[in-house]
C-alpha atoms as a PDB file:
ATOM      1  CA  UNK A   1      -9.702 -14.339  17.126  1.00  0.00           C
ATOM      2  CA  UNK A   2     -10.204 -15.512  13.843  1.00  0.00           C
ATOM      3  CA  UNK A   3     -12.988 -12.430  13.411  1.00  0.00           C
ATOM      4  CA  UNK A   4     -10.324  -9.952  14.277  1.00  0.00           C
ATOM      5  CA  UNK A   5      -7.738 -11.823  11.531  1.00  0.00           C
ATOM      6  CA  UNK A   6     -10.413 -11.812   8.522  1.00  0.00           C
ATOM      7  CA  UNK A   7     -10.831  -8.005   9.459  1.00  0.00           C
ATOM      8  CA  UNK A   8      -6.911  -7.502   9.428  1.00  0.00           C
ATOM      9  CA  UNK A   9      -6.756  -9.377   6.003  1.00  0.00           C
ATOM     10  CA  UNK A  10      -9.449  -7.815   4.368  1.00  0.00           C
ATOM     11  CA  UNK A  11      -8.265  -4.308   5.020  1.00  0.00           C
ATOM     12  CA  UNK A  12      -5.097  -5.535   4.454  1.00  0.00           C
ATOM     13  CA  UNK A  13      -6.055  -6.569   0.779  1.00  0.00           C
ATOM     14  CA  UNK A  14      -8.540  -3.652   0.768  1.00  0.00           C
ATOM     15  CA  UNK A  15      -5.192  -1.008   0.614  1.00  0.00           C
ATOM     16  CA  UNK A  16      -3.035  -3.114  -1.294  1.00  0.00           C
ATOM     17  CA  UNK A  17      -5.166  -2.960  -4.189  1.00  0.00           C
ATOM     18  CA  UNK A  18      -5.678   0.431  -3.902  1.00  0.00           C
ATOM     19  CA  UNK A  19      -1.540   0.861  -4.027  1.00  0.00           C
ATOM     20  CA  UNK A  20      -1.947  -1.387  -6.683  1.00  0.00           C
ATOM     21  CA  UNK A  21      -4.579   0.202  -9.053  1.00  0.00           C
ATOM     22  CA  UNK A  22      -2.668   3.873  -8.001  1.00  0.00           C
ATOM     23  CA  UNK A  23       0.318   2.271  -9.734  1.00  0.00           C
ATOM     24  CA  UNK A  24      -0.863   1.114 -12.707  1.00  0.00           C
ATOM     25  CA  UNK A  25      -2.863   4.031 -13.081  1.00  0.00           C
ATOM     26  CA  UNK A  26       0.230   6.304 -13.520  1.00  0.00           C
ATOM     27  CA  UNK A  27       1.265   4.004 -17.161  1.00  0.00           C
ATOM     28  CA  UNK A  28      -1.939   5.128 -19.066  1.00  0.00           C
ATOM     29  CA  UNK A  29      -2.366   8.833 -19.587  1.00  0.00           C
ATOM     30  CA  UNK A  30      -5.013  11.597 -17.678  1.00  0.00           C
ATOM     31  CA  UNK A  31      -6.157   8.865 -15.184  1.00  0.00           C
ATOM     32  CA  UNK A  32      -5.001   9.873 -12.238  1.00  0.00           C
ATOM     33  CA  UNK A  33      -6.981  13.388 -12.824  1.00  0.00           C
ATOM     34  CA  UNK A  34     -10.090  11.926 -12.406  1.00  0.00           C
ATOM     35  CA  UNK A  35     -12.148  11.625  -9.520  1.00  0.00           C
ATOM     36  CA  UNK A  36     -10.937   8.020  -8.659  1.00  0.00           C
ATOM     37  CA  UNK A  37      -7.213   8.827  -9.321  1.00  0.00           C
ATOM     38  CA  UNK A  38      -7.771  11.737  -7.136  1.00  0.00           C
ATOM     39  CA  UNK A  39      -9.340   9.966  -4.233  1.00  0.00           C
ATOM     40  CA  UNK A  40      -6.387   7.015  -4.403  1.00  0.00           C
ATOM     41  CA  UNK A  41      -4.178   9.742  -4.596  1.00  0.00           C
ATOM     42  CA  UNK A  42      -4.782  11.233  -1.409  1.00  0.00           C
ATOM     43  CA  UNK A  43      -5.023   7.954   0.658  1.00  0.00           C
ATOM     44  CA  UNK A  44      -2.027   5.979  -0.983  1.00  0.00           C
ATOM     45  CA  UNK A  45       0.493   9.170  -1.159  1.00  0.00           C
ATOM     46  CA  UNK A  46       1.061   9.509   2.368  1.00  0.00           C
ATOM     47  CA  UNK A  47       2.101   6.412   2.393  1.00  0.00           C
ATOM     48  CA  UNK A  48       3.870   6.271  -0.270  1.00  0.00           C
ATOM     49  CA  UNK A  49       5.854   9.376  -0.198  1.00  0.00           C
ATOM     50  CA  UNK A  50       8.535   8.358   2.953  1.00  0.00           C
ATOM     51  CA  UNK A  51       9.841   5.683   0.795  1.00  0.00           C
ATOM     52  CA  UNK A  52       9.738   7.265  -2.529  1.00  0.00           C
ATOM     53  CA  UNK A  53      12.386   9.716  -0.191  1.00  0.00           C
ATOM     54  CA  UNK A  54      14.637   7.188   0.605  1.00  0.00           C
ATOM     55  CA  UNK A  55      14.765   4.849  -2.830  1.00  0.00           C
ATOM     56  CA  UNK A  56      15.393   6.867  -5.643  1.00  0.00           C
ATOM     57  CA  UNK A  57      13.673   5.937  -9.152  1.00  0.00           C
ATOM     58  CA  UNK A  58      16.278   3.794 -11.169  1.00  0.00           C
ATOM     59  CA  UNK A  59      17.198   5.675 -14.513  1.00  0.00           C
ATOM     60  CA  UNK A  60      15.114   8.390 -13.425  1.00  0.00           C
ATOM     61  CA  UNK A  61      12.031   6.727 -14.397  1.00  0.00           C
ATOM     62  CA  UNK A  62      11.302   3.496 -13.029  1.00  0.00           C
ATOM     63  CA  UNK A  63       9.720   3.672  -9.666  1.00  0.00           C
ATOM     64  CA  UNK A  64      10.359   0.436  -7.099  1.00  0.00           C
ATOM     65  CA  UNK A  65       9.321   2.496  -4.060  1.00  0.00           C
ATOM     66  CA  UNK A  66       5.663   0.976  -4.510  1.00  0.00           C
ATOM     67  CA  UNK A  67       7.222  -2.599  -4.083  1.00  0.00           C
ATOM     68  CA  UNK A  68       9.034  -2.115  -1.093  1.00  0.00           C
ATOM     69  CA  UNK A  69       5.986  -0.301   0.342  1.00  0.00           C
ATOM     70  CA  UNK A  70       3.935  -3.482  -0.581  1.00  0.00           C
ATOM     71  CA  UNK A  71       6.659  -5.546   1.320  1.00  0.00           C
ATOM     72  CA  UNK A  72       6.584  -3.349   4.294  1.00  0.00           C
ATOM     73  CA  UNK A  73       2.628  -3.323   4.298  1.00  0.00           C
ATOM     74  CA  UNK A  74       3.092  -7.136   4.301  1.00  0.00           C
ATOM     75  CA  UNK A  75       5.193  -7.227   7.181  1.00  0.00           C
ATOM     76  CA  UNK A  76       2.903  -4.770   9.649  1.00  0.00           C
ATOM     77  CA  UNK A  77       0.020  -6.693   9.302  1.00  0.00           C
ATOM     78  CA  UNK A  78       1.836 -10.047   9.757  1.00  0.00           C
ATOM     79  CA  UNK A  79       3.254  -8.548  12.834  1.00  0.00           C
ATOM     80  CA  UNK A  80      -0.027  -6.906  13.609  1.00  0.00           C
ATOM     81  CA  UNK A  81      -1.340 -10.528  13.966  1.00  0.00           C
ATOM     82  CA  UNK A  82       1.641 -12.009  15.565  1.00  0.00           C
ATOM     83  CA  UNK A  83       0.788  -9.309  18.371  1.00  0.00           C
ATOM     84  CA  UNK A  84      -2.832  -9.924  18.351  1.00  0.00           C
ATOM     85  CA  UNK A  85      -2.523 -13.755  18.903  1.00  0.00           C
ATOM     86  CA  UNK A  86       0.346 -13.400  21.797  1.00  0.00           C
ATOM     87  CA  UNK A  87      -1.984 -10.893  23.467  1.00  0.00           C
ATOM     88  CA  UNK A  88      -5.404 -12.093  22.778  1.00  0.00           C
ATOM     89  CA  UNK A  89      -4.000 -16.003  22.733  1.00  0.00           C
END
C-alpha cells in the first residue's frame, strides 16, 4: 500500500509543478513559445481550461483559476487514496 501512495504523491507533485512552472511562466515575456512552454502547454491546458470557463479573471487580468485547479488536484488524489486504502485495506 504504501508503494501505491508514494506513486500517487509523486505524480501528484510531478503535475503540480508543472501547473506551477506553466503559471509563472506566463509573468515573464516569450516563454511560453519555447519548446518547454509548449510542451506544459499542451498537458496543463486541458486541465486548466474547464475552470478558467467557470471563474472569470478578476479585473480582467488576474487569473485565480490555477488556484482552484491546484485545490481540486489536491482533493482527487486525497480521495484517490481514501479509495485505495478502503479497497485495498
Amino acid at each position: 500500500m504504501s508503494q501505491i501512495n508514494s506513486i500517487i504523491e509523486i505524480l501528484f507533485n510531478i503535475y503540480f509543478y508543472m501547473i506551477l512552472f506553466y503559471v509563472l511562466m506566463s509573468w515573464l515575456p516569450n516563454v511560453r513559445d519555447n519548446f518547454i512552454g509548449e510542451l506544459l502547454g499542451k498537458l496543463v491546458e486541458p486541465y486548466l481550461t474547464p475552470f478558467r470557463k467557470i471563474i472569470p479573471p478578476l479585473f480582467g487580468t488576474i487569473d485565480f483559476s490555477p488556484i482552484v485547479a491546484l485545490l481540486v488536484l489536491e482533493l482527487a488524489a486525497n480521495g484517490l487514496r481514501s479509495v485505495l486504502i478502503y479497497l485495498i485495506g
